[in-house]
C-alpha atoms as a PDB file:
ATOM      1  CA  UNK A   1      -7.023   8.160  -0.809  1.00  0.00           C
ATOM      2  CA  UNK A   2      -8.240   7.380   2.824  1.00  0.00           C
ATOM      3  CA  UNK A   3     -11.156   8.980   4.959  1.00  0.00           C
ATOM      4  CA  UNK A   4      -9.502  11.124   7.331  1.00  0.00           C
ATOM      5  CA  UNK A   5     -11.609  14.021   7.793  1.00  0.00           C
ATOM      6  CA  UNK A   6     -15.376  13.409   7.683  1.00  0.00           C
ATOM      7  CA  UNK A   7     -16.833  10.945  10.255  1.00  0.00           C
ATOM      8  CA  UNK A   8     -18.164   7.703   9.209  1.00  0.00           C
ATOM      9  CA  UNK A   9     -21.291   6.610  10.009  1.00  0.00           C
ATOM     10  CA  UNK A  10     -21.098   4.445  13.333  1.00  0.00           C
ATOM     11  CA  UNK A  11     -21.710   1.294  12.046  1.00  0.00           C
ATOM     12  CA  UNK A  12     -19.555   1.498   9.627  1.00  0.00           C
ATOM     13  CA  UNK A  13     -16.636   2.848  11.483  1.00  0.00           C
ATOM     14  CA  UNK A  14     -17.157   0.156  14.294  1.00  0.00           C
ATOM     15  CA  UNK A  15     -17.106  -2.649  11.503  1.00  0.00           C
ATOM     16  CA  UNK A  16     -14.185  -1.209  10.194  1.00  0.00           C
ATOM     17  CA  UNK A  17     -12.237  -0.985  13.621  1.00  0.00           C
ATOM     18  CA  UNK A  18     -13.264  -4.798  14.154  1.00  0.00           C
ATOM     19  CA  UNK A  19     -11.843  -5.950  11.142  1.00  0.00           C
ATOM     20  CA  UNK A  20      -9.048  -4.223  11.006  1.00  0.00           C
ATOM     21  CA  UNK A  21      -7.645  -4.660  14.694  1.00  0.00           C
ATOM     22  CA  UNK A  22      -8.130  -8.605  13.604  1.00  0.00           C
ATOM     23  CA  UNK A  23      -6.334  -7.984  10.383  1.00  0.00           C
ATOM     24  CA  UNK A  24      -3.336  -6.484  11.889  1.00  0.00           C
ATOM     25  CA  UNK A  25      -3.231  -8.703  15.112  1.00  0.00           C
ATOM     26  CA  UNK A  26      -2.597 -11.405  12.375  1.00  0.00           C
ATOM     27  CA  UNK A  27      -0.093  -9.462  10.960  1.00  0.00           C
ATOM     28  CA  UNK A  28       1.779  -8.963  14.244  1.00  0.00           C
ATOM     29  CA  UNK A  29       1.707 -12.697  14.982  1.00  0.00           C
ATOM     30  CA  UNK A  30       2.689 -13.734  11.442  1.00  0.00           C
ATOM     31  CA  UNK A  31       5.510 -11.140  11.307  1.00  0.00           C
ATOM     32  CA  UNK A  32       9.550 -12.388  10.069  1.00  0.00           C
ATOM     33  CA  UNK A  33      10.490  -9.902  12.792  1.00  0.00           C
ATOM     34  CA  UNK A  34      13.831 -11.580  12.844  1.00  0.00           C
ATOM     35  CA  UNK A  35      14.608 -10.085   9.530  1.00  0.00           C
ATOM     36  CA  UNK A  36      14.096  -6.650  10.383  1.00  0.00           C
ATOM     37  CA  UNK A  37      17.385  -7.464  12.873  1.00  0.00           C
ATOM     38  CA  UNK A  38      19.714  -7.662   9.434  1.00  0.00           C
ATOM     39  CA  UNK A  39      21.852  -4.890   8.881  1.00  0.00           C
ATOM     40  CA  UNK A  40      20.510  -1.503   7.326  1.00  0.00           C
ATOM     41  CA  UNK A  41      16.530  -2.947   7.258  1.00  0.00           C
ATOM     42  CA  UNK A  42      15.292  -1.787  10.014  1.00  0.00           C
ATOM     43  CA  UNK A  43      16.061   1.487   9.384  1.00  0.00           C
ATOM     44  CA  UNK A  44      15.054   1.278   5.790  1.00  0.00           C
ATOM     45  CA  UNK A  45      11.706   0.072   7.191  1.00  0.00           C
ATOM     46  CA  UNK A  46      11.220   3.104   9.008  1.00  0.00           C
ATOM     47  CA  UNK A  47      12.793   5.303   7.003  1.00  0.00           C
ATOM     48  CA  UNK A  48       9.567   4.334   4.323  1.00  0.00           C
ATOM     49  CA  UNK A  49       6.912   4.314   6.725  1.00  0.00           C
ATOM     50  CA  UNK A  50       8.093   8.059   7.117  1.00  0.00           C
ATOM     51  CA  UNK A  51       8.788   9.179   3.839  1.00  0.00           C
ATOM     52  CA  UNK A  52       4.979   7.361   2.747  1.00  0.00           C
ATOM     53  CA  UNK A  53       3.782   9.895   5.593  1.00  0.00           C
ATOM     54  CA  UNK A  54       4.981  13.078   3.963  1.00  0.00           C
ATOM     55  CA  UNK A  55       4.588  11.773   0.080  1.00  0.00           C
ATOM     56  CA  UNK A  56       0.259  11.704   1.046  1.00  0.00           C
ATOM     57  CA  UNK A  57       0.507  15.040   2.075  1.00  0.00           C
ATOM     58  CA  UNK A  58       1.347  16.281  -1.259  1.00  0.00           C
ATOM     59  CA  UNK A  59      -1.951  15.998  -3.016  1.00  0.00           C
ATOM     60  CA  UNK A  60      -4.511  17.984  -5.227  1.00  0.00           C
ATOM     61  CA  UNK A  61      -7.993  18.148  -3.372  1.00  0.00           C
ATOM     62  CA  UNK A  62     -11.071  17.023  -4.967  1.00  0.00           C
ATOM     63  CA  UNK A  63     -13.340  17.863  -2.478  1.00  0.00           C
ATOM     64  CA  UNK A  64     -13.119  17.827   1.623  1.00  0.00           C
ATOM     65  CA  UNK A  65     -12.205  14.794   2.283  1.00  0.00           C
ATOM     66  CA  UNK A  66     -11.363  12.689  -1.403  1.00  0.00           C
ATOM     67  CA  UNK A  67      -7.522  13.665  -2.596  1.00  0.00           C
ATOM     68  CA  UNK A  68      -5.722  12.615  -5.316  1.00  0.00           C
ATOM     69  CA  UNK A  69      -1.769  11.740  -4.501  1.00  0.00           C
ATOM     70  CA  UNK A  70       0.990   9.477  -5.121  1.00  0.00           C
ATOM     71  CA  UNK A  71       0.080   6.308  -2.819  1.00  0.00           C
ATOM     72  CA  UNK A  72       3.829   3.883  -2.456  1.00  0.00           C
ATOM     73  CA  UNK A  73       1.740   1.352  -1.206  1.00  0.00           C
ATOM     74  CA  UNK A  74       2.838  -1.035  -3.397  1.00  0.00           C
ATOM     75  CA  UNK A  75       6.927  -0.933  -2.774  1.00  0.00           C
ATOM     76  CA  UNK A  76       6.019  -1.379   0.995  1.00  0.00           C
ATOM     77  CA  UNK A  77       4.799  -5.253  -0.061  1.00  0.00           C
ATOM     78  CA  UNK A  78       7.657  -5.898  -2.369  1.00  0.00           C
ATOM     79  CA  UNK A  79       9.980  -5.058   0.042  1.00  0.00           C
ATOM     80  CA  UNK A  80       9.413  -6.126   3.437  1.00  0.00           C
ATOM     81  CA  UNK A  81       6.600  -8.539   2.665  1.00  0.00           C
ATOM     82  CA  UNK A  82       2.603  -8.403   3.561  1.00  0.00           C
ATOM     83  CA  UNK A  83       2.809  -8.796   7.238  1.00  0.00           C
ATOM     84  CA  UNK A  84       5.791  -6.103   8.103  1.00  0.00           C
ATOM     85  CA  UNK A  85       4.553  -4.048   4.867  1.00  0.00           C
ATOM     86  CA  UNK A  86       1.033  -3.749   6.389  1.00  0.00           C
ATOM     87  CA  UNK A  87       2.498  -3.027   9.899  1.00  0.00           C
ATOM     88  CA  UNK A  88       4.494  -0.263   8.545  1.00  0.00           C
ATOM     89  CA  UNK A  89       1.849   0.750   6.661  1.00  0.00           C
ATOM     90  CA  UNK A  90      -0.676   0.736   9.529  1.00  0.00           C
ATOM     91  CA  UNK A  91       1.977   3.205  11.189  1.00  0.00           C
ATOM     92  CA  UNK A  92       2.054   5.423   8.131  1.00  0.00           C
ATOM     93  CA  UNK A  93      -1.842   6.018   8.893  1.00  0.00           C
ATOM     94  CA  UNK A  94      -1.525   6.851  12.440  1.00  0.00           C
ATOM     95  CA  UNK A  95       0.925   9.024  11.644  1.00  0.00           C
ATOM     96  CA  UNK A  96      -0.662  10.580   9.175  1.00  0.00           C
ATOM     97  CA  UNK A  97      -3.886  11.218  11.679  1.00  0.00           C
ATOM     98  CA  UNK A  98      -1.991  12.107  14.130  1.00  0.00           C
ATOM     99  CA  UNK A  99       0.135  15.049  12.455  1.00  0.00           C
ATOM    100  CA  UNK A 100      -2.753  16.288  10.101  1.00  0.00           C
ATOM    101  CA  UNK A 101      -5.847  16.535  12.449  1.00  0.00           C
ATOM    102  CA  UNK A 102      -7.281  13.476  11.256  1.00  0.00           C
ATOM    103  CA  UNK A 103     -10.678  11.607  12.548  1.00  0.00           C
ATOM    104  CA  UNK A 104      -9.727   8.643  14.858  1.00  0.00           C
ATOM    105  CA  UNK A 105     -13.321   7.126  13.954  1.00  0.00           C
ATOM    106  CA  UNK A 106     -11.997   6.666  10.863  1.00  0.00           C
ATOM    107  CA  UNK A 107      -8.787   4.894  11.360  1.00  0.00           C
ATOM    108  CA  UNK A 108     -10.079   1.510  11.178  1.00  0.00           C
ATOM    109  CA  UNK A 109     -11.504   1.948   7.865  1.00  0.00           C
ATOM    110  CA  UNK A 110      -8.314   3.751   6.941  1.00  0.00           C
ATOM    111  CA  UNK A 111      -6.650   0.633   8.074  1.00  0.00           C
ATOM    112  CA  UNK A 112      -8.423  -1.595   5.859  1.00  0.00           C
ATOM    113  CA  UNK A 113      -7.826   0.811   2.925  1.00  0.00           C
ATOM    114  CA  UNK A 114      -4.011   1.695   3.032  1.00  0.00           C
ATOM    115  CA  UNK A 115      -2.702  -1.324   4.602  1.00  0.00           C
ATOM    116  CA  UNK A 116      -4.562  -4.684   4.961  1.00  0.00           C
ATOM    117  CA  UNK A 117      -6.042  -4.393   1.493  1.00  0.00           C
ATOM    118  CA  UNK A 118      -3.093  -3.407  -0.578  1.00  0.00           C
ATOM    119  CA  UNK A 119      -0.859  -5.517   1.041  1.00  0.00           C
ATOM    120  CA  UNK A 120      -3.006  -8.880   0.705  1.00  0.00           C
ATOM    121  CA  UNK A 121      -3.612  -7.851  -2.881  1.00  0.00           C
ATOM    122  CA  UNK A 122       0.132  -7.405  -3.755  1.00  0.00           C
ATOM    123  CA  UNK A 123       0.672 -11.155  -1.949  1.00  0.00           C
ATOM    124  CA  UNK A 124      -2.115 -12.391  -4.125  1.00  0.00           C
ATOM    125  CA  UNK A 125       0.454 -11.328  -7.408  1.00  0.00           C
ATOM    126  CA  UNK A 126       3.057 -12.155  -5.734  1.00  0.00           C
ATOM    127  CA  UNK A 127       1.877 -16.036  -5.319  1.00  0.00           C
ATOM    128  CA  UNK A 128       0.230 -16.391  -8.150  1.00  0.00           C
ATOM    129  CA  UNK A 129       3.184 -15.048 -10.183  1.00  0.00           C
ATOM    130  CA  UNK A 130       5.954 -17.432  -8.665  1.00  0.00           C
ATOM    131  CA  UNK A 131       3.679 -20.308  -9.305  1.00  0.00           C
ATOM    132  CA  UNK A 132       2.410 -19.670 -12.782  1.00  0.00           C
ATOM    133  CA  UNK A 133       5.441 -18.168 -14.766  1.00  0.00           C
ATOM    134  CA  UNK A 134       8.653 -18.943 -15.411  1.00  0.00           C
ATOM    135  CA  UNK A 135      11.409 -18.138 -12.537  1.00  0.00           C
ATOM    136  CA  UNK A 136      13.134 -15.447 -14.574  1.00  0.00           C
ATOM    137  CA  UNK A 137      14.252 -11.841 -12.596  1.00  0.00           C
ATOM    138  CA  UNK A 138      12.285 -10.050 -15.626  1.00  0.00           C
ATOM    139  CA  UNK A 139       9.030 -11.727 -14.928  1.00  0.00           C
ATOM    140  CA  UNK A 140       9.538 -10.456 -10.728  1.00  0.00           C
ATOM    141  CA  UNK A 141      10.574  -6.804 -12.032  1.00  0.00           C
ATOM    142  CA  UNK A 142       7.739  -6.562 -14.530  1.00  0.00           C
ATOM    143  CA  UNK A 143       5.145  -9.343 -13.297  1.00  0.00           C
ATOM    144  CA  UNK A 144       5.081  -7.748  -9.621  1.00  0.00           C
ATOM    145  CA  UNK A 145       6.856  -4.079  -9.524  1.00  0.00           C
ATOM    146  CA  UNK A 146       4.890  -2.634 -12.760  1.00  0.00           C
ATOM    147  CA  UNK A 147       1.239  -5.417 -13.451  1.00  0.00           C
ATOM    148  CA  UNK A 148       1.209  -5.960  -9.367  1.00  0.00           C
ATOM    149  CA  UNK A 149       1.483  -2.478  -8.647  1.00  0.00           C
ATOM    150  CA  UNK A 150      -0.764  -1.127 -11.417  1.00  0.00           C
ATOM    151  CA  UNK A 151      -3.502  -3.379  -9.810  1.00  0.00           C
ATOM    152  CA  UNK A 152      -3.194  -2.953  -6.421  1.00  0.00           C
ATOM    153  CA  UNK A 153      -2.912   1.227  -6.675  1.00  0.00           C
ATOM    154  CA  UNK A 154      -5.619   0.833  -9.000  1.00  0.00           C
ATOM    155  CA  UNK A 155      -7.650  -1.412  -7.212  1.00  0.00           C
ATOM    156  CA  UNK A 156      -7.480   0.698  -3.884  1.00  0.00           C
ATOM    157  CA  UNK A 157      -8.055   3.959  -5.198  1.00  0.00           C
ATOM    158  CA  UNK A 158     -11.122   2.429  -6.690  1.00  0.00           C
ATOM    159  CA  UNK A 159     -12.284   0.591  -3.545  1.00  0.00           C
ATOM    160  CA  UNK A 160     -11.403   4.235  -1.659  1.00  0.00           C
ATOM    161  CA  UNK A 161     -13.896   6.449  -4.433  1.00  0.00           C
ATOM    162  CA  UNK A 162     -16.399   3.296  -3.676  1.00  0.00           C
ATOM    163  CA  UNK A 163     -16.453   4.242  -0.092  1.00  0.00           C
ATOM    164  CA  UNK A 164     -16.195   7.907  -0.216  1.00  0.00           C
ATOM    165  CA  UNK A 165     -19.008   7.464  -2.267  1.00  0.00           C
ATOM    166  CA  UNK A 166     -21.374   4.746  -0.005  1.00  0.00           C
ATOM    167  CA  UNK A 167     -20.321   6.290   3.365  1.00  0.00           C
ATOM    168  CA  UNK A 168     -19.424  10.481   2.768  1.00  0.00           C
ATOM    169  CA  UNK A 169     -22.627  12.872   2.010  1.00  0.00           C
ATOM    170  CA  UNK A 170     -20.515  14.970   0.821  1.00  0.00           C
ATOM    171  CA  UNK A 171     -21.150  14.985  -2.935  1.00  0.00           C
ATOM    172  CA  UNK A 172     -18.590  14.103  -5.472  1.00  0.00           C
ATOM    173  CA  UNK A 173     -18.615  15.973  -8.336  1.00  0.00           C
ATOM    174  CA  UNK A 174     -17.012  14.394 -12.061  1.00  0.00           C
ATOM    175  CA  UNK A 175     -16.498  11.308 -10.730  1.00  0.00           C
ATOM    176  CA  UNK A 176     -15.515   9.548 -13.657  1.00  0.00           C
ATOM    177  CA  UNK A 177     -12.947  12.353 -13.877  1.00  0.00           C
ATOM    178  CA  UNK A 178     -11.895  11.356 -10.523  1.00  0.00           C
ATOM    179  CA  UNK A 179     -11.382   7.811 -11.347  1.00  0.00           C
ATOM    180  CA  UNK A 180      -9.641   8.755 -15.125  1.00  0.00           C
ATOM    181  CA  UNK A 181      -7.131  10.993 -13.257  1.00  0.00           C
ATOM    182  CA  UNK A 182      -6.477   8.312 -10.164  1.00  0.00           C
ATOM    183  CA  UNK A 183      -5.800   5.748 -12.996  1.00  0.00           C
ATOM    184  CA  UNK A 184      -3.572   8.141 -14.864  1.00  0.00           C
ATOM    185  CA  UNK A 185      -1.584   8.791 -11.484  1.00  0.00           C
ATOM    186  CA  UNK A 186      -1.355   5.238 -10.981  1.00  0.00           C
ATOM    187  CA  UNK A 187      -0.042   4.561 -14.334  1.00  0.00           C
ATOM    188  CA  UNK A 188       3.177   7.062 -13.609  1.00  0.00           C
ATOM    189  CA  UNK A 189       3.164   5.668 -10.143  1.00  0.00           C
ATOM    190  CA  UNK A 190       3.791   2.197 -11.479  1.00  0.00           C
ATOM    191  CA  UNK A 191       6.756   2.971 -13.689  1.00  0.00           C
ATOM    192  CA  UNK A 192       8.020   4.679 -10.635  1.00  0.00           C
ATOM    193  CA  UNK A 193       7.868   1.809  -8.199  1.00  0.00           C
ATOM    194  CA  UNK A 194       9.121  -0.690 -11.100  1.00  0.00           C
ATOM    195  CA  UNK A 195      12.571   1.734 -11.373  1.00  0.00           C
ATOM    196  CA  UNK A 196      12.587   1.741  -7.502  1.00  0.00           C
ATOM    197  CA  UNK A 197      12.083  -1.892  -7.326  1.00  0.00           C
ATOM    198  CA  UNK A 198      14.802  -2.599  -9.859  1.00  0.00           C
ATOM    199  CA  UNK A 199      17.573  -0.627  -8.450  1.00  0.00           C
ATOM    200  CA  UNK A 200      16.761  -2.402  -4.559  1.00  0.00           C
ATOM    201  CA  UNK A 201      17.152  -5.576  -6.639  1.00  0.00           C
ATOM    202  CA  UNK A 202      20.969  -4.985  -7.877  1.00  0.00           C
ATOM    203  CA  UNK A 203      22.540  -2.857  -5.210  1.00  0.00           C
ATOM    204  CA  UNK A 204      20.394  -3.849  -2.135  1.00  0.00           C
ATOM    205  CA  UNK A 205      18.877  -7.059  -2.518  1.00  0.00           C
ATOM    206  CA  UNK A 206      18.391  -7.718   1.007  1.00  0.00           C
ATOM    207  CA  UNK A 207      15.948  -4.985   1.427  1.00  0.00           C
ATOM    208  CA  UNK A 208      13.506  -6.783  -1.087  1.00  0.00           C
ATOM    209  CA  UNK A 209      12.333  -9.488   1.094  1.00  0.00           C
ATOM    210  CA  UNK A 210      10.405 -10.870  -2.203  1.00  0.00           C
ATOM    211  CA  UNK A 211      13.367 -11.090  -4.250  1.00  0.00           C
ATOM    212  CA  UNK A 212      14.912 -14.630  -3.787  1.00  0.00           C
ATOM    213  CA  UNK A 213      18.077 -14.394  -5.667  1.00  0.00           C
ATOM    214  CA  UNK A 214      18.142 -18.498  -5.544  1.00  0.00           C
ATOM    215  CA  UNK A 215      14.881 -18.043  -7.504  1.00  0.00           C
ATOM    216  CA  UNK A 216      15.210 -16.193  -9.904  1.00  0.00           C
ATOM    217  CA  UNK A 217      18.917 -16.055 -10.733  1.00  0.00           C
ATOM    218  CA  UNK A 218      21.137 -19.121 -10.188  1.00  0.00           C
ATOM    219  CA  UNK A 219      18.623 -21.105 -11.763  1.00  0.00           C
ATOM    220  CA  UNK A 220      18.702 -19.404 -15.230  1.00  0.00           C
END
């Protein structure tokens, strides 16, 4: 749901670049980097960043530069946490540019849209969640793998129409179609990442840096 293949406007794309080098200089700084050092995470943190790269190329087109697709960017957050999760994400977009031709212009704003944004919003759930409801592993699974992700694919395919729309001449055609059919993706995507997000908390519980066993087990 990024802009990869029509130039912003320069402004804009300067804006974006500004924000988003801040964003993810924060994120660098702020990163548990000792935890990627634990056996099997590293590689499971790669092994994502890779796997989101191909799963965005499998998309329906809605016009030249506005796809719908299966997004993950809500397991990315659950797992490894907002600072790594919006690293690896931020790689994910390079990548993606890089391999399919994109418009470097555009990367900042891409940035902001697939990484910083989704990532902040899932840690927004995530807090609010742990402080507000009870400490139970069924609130985590369904509070923040299936609510949390519903919001924060829904929320950034929105906020990626709204600037395909502000910023792209090209027209886009049924948009309320557009948005129905994002939601509707969304929807499947969420039961997806809740089944993903429940298996990683039985057999690998150490790859779901949210997921504080102390939490939400031994004190039921």
């Amino acid at each position: 749901m990024g802009i990869f293949n029509t130039p912003l406007p320069l402004g804009v794309a300067i804006i974006a670049w500004c924000l988003a080098i801040f964003g993810i200089l924060r994120c660098v700084l702020g990163a548990p980097w000792k935890r990627l050092e634990a056996p099997t995470v590293f590689s499971a943190w790669c092994a994502l960043l890779i796997m989101l790269t191909m799963l965005w190329r499998l998309r329906i087109n809605i016009n030249s530069d506005l796809n719908l697709h299966l997004m993950g960017l809500s397991l990315f957050p659950l797992m490894f946490g907002r600072s790594l999760a919006a690293l690896g994400l931020g790689l994910s977009v390079i990548a993606y540019t890089a391999l399919f031709n994109g418009v470097w212009g555009n990367l900042g704003m891409n940035l902001l849209l697939l990484a910083l944004l989704p990532t902040w919003l899932s840690e927004v759930i995530l807090t609010a969640i742990k402080e507000r409801l009870p400490h139970h592993m069924f609130v985590y699974l369904f509070g923040n793998a299936v609510f949390g992700s519903m919001v924060v694919l829904s929320v950034t395919g929105m906020m990626s129409i709204a600037a395909h729309g502000l910023w792209i001449t090209a027209p886009l055609t049924n948009s309320y179609d557009t948005i129905a059919y994002m939601l509707l993706l969304a929807w499947g995507e969420t039961f997806l990442i809740g089944f993903l997000v429940t298996i990683l908390a039985v057999y690998r519980p150490q790859w779901l840096f949210t997921f504080d066993d102390a939490l939400y087990l031994r004190e039921q």
